[in-house]
Every structure is written in structure tokens, then in C-alpha cells.
C-alpha atoms as a PDB file:
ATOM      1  CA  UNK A   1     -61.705  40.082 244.570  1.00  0.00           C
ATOM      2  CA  UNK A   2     -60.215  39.580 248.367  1.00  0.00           C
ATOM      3  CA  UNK A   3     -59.604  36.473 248.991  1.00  0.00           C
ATOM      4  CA  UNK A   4     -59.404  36.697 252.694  1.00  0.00           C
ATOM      5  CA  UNK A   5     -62.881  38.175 252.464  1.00  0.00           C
ATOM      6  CA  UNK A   6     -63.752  35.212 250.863  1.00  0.00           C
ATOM      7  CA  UNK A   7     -62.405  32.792 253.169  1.00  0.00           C
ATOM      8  CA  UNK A   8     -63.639  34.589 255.913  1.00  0.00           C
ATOM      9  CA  UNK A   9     -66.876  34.534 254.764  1.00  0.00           C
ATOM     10  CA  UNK A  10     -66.612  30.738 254.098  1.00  0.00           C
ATOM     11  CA  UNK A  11     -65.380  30.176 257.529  1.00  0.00           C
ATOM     12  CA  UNK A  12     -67.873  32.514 259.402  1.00  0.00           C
ATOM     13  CA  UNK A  13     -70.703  30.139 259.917  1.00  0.00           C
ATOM     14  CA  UNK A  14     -68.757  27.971 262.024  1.00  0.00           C
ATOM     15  CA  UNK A  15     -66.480  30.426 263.964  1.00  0.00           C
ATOM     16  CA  UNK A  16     -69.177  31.334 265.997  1.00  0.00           C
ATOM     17  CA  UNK A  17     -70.236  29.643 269.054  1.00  0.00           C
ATOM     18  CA  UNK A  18     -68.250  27.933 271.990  1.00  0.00           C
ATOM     19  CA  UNK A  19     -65.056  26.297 270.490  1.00  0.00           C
ATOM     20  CA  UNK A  20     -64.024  22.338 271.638  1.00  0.00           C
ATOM     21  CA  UNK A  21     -60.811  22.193 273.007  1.00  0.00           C
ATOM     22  CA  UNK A  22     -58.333  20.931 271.260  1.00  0.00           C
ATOM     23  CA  UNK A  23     -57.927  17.533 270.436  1.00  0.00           C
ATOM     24  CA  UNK A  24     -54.171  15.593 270.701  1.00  0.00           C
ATOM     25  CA  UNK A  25     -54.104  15.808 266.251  1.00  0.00           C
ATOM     26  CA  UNK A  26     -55.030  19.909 265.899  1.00  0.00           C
ATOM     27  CA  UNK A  27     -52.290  20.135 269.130  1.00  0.00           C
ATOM     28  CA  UNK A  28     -49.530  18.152 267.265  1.00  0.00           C
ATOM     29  CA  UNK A  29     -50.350  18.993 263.973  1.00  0.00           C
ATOM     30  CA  UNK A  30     -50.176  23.057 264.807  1.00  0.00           C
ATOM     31  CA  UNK A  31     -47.318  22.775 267.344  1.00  0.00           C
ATOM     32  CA  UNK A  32     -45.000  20.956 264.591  1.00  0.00           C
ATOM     33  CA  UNK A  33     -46.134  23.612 262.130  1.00  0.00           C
ATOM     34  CA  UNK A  34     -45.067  26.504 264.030  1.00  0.00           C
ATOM     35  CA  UNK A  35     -41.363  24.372 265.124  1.00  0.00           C
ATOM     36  CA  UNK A  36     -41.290  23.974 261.526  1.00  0.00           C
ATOM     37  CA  UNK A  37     -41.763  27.472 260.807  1.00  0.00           C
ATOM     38  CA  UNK A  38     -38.666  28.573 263.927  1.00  0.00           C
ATOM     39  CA  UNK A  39     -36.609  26.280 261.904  1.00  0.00           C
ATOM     40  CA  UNK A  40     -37.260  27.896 258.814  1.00  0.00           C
ATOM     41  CA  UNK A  41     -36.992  31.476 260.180  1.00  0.00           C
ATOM     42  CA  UNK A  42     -32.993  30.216 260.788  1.00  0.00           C
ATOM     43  CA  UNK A  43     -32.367  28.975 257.141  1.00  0.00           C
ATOM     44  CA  UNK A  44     -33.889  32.452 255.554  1.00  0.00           C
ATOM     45  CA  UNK A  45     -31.687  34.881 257.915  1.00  0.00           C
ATOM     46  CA  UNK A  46     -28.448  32.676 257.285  1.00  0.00           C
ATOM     47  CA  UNK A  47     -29.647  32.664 253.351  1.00  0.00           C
ATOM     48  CA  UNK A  48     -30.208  36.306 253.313  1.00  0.00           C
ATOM     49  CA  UNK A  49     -26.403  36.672 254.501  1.00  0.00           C
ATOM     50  CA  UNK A  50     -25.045  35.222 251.308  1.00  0.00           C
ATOM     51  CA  UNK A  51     -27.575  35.499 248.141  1.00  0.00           C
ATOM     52  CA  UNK A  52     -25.488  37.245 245.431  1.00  0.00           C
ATOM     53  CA  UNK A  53     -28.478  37.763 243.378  1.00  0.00           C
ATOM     54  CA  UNK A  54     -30.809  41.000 244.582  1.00  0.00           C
ATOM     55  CA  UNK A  55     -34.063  39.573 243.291  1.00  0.00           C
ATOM     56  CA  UNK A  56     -33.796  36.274 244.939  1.00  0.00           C
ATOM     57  CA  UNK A  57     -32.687  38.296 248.079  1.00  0.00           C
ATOM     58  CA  UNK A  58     -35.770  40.347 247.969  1.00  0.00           C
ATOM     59  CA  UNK A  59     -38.036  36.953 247.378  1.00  0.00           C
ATOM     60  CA  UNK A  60     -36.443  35.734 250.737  1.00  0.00           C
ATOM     61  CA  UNK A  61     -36.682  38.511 252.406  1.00  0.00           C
ATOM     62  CA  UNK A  62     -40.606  38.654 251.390  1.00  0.00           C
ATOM     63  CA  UNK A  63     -40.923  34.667 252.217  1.00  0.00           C
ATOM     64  CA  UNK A  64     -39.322  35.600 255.536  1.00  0.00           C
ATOM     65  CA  UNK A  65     -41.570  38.372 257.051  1.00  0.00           C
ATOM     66  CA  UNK A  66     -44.781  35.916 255.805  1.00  0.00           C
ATOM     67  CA  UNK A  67     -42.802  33.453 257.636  1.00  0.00           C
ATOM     68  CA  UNK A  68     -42.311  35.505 260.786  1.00  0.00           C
ATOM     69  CA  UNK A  69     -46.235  36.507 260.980  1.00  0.00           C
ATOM     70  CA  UNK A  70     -47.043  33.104 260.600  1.00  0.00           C
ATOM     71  CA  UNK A  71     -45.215  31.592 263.322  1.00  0.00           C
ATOM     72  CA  UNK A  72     -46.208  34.944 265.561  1.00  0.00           C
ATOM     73  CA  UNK A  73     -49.649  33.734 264.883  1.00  0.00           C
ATOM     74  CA  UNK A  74     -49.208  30.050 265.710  1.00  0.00           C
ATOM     75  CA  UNK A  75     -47.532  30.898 268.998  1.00  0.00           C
ATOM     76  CA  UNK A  76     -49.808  33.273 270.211  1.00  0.00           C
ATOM     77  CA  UNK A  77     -53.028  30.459 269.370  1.00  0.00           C
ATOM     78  CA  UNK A  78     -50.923  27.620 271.268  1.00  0.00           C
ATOM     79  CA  UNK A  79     -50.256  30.190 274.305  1.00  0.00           C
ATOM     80  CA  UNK A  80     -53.734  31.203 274.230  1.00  0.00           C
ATOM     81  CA  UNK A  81     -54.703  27.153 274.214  1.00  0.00           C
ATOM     82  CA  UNK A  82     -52.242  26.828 276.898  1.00  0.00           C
ATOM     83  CA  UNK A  83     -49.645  24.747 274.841  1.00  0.00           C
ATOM     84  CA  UNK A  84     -46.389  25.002 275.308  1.00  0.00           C
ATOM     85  CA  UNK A  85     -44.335  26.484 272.410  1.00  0.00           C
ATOM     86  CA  UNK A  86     -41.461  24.618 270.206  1.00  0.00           C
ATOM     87  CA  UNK A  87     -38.130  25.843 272.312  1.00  0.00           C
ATOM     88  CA  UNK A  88     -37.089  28.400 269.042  1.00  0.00           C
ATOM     89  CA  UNK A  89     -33.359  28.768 268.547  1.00  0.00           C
ATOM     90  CA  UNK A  90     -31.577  32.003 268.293  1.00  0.00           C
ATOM     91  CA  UNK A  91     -32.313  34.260 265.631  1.00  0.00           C
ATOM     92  CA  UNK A  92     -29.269  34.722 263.069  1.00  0.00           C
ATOM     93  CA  UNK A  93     -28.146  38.383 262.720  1.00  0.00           C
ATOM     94  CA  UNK A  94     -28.670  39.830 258.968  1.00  0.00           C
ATOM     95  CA  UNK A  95     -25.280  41.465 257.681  1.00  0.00           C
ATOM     96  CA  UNK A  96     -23.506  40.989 254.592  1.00  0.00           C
ATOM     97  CA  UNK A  97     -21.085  38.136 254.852  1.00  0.00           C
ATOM     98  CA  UNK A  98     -19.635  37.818 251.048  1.00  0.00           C
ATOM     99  CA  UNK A  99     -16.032  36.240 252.451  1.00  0.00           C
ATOM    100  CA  UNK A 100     -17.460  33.096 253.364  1.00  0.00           C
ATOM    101  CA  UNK A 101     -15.725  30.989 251.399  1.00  0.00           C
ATOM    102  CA  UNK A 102     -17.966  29.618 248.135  1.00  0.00           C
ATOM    103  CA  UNK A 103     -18.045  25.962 249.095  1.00  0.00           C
ATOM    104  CA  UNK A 104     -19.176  26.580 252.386  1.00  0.00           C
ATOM    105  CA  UNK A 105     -22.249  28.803 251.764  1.00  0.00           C
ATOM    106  CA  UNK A 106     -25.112  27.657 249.214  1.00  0.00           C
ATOM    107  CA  UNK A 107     -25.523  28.934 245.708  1.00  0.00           C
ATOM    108  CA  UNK A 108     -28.072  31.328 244.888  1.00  0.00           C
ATOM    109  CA  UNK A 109     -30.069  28.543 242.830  1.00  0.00           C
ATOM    110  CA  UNK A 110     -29.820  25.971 245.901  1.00  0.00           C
ATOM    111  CA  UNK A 111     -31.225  28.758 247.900  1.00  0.00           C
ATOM    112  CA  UNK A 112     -33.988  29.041 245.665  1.00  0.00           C
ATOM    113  CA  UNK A 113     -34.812  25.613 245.062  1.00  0.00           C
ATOM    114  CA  UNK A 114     -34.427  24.987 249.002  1.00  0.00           C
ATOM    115  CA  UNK A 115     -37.251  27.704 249.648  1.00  0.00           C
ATOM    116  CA  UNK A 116     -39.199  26.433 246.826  1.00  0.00           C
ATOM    117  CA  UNK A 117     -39.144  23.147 248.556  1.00  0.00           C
ATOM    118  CA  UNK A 118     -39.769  24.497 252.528  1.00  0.00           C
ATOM    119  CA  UNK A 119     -42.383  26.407 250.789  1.00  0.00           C
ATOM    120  CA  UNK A 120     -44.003  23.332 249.354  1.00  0.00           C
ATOM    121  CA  UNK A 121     -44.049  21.411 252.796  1.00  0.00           C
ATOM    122  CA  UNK A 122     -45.254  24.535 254.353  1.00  0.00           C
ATOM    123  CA  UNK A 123     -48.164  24.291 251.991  1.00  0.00           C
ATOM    124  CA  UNK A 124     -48.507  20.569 252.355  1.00  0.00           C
ATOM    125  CA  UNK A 125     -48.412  20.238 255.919  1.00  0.00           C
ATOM    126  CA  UNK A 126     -51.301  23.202 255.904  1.00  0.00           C
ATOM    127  CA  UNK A 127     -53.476  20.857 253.846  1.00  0.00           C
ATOM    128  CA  UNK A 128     -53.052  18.240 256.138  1.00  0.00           C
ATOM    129  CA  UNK A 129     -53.937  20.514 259.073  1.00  0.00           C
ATOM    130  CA  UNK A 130     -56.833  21.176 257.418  1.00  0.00           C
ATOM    131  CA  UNK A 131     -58.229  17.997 256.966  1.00  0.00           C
ATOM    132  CA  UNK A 132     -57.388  16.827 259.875  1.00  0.00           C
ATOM    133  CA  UNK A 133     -58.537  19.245 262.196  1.00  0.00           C
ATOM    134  CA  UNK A 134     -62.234  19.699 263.692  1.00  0.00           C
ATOM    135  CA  UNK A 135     -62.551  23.444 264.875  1.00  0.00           C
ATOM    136  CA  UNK A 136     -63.291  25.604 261.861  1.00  0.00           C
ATOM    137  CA  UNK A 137     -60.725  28.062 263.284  1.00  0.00           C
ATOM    138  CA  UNK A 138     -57.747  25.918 262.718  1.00  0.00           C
ATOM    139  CA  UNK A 139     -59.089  25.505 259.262  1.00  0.00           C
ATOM    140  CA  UNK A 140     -59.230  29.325 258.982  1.00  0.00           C
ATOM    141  CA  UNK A 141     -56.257  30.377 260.002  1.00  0.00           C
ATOM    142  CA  UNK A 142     -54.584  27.593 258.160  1.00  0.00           C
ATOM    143  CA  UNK A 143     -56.077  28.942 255.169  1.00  0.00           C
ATOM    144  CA  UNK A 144     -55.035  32.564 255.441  1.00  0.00           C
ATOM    145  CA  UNK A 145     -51.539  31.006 255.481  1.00  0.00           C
ATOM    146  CA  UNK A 146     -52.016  28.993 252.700  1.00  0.00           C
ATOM    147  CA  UNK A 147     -52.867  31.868 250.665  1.00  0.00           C
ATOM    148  CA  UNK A 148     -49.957  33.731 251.795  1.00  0.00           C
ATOM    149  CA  UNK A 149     -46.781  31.156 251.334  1.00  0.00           C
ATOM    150  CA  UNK A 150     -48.696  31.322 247.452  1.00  0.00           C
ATOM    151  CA  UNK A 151     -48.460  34.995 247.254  1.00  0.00           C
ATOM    152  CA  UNK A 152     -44.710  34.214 247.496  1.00  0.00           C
ATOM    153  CA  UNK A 153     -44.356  31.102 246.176  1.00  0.00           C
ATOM    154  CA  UNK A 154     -46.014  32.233 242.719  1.00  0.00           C
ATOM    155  CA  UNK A 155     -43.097  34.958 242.662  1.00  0.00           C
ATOM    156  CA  UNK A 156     -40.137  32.990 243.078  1.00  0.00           C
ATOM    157  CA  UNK A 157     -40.944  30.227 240.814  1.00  0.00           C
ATOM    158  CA  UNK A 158     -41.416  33.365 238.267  1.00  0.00           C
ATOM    159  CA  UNK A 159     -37.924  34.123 239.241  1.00  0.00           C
ATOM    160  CA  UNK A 160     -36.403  30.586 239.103  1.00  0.00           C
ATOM    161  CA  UNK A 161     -37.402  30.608 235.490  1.00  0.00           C
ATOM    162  CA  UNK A 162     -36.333  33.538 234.151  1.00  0.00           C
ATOM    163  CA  UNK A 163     -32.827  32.310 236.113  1.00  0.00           C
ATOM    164  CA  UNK A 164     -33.524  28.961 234.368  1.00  0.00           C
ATOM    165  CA  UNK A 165     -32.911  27.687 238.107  1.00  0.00           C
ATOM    166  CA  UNK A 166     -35.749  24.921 237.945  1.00  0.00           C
ATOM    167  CA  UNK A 167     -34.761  21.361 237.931  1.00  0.00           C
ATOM    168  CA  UNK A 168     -37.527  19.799 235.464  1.00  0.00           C
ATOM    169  CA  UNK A 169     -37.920  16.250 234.622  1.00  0.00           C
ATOM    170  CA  UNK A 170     -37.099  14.858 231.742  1.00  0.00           C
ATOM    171  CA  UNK A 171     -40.477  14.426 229.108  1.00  0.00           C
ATOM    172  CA  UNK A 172     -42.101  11.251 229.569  1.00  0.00           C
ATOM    173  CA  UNK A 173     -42.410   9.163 226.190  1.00  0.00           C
ATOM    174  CA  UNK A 174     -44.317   6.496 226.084  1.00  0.00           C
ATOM    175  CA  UNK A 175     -43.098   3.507 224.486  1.00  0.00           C
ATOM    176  CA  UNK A 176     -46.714   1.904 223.729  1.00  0.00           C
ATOM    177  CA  UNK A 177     -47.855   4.478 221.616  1.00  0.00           C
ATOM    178  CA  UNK A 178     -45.006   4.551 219.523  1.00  0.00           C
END
């Protein structure tokens, strides 16, 4: 089963036809998604410098080239809509910098949990893009990402718990039915 297939298919009755401009919430909502996104870019690169741990490097690495086509995607819809793009900052250069000193770089599981958590507000914002938005292809291409930050999401909290790197809650008990 292809889930883009799917999606597309869902989506295709209303792609058709003229499109509205958009309106001030799809503009906001999409050009703080893809700022988002530049911002994120910067965290995996300077992560991917200092992960000790070659799985969770590789789950970065993955999170960061869905990251990249993402945010490739949202600029070139805002350009083509004529809106400005977020000013990006410079990309970090990827090389191997092992002699920074421990307290000053983050720990593999803080790099994990970190990502978990981008990844999470990623997938949150999305939603709210989603419902928020009138032209069915916002909602479509907000969908395809969707789908894609879970095909890496889905991996890396596989990962965190075979690291035992999640942070769970302590079991709720409740003291009425005791």
C-alpha cells in the first residue's frame, strides 16, 4: 500500500481548478514552518558533528535530508506565491569534531530526545496547518510531510528504546480505586 498514492488520491478532487490566493493564516502558518525547518537544518549539522553513537548518527542524518526536502519544498511554494522567504542562516560544515570538550557538546541521548521533540512540533505544527488552511494544496503537501517526519520518527524512537534513552513518566495509580 503507497501511502502517497493514497493521499494523493484523497487530495485530487480538490487540486484541480483555479487556486485562491493565499490568505494572511496559510502565509504565516507555512512561512514559520519552513523558518522552523532553517533552524532545524542548523541543530542536525552541528549534532551530526558530535554523536558518538553510529545509529543515532545515521537517524539524524536520515531526519536531516527529510528535513532539507521539506524546507526546499516550502521555499520554492512561498517563491512561487511571491512570499518572501525566512532569512536562513549559514549552513554548519559536517566534519568530525570529537575534541570538543564533553560539557560543551550534547550527549548522544539529549540529541535524541531533542530530535524526538523538533520532530514532534514538526508534526504538530503540520496538523495545525492543516486545519487551518483553505486550499487543498497546503493540506497536501502538508500531508506528504507528515508522513515523512513519521517514517523517521518511528525509527528513532525504536532506537531510543533499545538505548533505554526515553524519559517515561512515572505509572499513574489511582488512589480512589485502591
Amino acid at each position: 500500500m503507497n501511502y502517497f498514492e493514497i493521499l494523493y488520491d484523497t487530495f485530487k478532487p480538490f487540486l484541480d481548478g483555479e487556486k485562491k490566493p493565499l490568505n494572511t493564516l496559510e502565509v504565516s502558518n507555512i512561512w514559520l514552518y519552513a523558518g522552523m525547518g532553517q533552524s532545524t537544518l542548523r541543530l542536525e549539522e552541528v549534532w551530526v558533528n558530535t554523536i558518538q553513537d553510529t545509529e543515532l548518527k545515521e537517524k539524524v542524518m536520515n531526519v536531516f535530508l527529510v528535513h532539507k526536502e521539506i524546507v526546499n519544498e516550502l521555499n520554492e511554494f512561498l517563491l512561487k506565491e511571491s512570499v518572501p522567504l525566512p532569512k536562513p542562516s549559514a549552513p554548519k560544515p559536517i566534519d568530525d569534531y570529537q575534541a570538543i570538550p564533553e560539557g560543551a557538546k550534547f550527549t548522544d541521548q539529549e540529541i535524541a530526545d531533542l530530535l524526538s521533540y523538533n520532530l514532534l512540533i514538526a508534526m504538530t505544527h503540520g496538523m495545525r496547518i492543516i486545519t487551518e488552511s483553505i486550499r487543498a494544496d497546503i493540506g497536501f503537501m502538508i500531508s506528504k510531510f507528515l508522513l515523512m517526519h513519521l517514517s523517521v520518527s518511528i525509527p528513532l524512537k525504536q532506537l531510543m528504546l533499545e538505548r533505554n534513552w526515553i524519559q517515561e513518566a512515572p505509572p499513574y495509580i489511582n488512589n480512589a480505586q485502591r
